[in-house]
C-alpha atoms as a PDB file:
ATOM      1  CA  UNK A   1      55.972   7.429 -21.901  1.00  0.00           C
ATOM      2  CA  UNK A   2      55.529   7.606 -18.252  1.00  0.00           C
ATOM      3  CA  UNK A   3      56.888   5.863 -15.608  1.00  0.00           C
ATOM      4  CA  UNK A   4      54.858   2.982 -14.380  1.00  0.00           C
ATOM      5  CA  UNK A   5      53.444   4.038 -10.888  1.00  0.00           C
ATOM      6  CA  UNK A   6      55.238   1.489  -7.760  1.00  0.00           C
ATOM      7  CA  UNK A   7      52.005  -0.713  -7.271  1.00  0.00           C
ATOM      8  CA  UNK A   8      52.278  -2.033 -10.731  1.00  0.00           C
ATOM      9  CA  UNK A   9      54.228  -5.151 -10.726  1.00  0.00           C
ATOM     10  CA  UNK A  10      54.068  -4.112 -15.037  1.00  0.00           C
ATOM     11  CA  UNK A  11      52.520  -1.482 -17.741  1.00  0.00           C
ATOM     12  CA  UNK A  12      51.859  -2.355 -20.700  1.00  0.00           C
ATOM     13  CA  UNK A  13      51.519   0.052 -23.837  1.00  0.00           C
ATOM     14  CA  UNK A  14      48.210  -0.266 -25.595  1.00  0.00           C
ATOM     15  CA  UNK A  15      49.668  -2.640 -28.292  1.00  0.00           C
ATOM     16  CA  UNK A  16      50.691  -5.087 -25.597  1.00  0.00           C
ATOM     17  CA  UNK A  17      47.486  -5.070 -23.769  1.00  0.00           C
ATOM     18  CA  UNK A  18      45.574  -5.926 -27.045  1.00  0.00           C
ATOM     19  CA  UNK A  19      47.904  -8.870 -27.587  1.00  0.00           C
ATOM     20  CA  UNK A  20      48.007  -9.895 -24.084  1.00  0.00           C
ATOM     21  CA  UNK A  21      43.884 -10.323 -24.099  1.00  0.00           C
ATOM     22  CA  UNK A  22      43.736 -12.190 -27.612  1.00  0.00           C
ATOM     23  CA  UNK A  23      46.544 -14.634 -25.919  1.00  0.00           C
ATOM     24  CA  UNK A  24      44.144 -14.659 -23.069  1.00  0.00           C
ATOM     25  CA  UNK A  25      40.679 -15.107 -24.940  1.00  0.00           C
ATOM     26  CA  UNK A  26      42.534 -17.430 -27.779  1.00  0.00           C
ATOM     27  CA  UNK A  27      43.428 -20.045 -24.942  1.00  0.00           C
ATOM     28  CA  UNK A  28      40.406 -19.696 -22.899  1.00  0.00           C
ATOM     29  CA  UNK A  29      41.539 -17.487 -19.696  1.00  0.00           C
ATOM     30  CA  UNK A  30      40.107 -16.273 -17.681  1.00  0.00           C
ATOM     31  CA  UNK A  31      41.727 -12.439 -16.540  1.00  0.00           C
ATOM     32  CA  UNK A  32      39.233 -11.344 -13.716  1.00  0.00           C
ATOM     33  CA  UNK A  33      40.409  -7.809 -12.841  1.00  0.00           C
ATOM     34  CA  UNK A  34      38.382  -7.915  -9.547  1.00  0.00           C
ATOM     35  CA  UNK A  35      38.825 -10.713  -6.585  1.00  0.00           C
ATOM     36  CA  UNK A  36      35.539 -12.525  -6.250  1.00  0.00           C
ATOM     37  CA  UNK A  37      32.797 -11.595  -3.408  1.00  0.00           C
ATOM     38  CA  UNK A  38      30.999 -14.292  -1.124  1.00  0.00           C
ATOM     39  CA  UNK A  39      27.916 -14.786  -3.113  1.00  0.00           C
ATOM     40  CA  UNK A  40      29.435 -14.847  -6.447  1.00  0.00           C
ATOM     41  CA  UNK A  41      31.677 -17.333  -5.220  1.00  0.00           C
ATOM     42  CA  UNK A  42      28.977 -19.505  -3.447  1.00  0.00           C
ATOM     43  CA  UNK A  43      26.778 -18.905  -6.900  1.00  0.00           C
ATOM     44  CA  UNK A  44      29.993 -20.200  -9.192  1.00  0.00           C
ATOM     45  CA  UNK A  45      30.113 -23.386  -6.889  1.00  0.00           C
ATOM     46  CA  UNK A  46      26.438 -23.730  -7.125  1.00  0.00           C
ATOM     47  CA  UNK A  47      26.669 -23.582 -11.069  1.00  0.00           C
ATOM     48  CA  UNK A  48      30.066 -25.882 -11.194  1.00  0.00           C
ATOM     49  CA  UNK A  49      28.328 -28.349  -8.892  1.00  0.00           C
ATOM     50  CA  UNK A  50      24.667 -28.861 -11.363  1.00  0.00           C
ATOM     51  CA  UNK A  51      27.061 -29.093 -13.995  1.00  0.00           C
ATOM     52  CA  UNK A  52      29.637 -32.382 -12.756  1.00  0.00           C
ATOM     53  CA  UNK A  53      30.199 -34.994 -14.984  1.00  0.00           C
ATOM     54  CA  UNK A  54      28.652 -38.799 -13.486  1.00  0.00           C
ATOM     55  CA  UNK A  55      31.763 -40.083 -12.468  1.00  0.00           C
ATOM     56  CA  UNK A  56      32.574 -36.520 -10.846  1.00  0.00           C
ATOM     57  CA  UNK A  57      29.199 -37.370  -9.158  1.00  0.00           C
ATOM     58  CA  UNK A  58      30.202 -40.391  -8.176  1.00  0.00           C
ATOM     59  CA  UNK A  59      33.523 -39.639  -6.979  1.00  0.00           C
ATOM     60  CA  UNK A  60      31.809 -37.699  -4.645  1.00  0.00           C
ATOM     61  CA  UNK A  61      28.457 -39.708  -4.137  1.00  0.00           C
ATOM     62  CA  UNK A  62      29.538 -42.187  -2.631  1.00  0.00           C
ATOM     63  CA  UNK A  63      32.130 -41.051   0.462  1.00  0.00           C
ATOM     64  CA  UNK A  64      29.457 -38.693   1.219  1.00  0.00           C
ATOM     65  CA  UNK A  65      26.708 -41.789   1.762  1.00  0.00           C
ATOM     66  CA  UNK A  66      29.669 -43.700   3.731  1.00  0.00           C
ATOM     67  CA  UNK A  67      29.743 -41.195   6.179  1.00  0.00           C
ATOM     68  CA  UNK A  68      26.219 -40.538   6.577  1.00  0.00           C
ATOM     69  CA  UNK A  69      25.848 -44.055   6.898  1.00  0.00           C
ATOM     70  CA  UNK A  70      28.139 -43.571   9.977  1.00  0.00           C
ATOM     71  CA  UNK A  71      26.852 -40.848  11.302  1.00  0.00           C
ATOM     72  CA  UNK A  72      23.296 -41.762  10.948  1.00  0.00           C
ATOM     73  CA  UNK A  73      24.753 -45.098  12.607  1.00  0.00           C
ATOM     74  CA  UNK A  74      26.068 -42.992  15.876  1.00  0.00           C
ATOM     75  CA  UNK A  75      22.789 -41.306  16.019  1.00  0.00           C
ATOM     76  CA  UNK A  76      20.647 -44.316  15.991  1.00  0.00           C
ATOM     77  CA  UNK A  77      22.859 -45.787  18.701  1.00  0.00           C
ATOM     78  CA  UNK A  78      22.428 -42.584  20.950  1.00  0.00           C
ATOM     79  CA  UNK A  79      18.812 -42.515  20.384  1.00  0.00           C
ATOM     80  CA  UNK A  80      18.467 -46.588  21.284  1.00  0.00           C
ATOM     81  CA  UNK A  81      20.370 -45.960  24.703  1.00  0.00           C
ATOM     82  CA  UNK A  82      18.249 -42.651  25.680  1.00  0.00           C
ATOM     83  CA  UNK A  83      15.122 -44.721  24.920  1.00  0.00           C
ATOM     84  CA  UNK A  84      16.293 -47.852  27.027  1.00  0.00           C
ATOM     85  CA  UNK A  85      17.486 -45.455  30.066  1.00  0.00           C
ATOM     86  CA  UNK A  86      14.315 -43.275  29.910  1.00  0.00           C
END
């Protein structure tokens, strides 16, 4: 056999490879090989974000209208005193 090359942290002989991915596949794993790019990453929170559950939505729902309420608030406010001073 030879040696494993210094940028491997481990090799793995052709037997243990095979078992290694039915471990992986049997238990649902994912074993990406390659780092994500940009767009596949935006795409995968795209897809995981259609697919929340409703009290996933929720959870998130309804800080997100709490601080729009604020904002949208602070905006109104800004907009009232331009309008008076004009």
């Amino acid at each position: 056999m030879t040696p494993c090359p210094e940028e491997y942290v481990r090799c793995y002989t052709l037997e243990e490879w095979d078992d290694l991915q039915f471990l992986l596949e049997e238990n649902d794993i994912a074993y990406d090989l390659a780092p994500m790019g940009d767009v596949e990453s935006a795409i995968h929170f795209t897809w995981e974000l259609l697919f929340l559950s409703p009290w996933e939505l929720a959870y998130i729902a309804i800080p997100m209208s709490v601080i729009a309420f604020y904002v949208l608030t602070i905006y109104g406010a800004f907009k009232y005193i331009q309008r008076k001073f004009k």
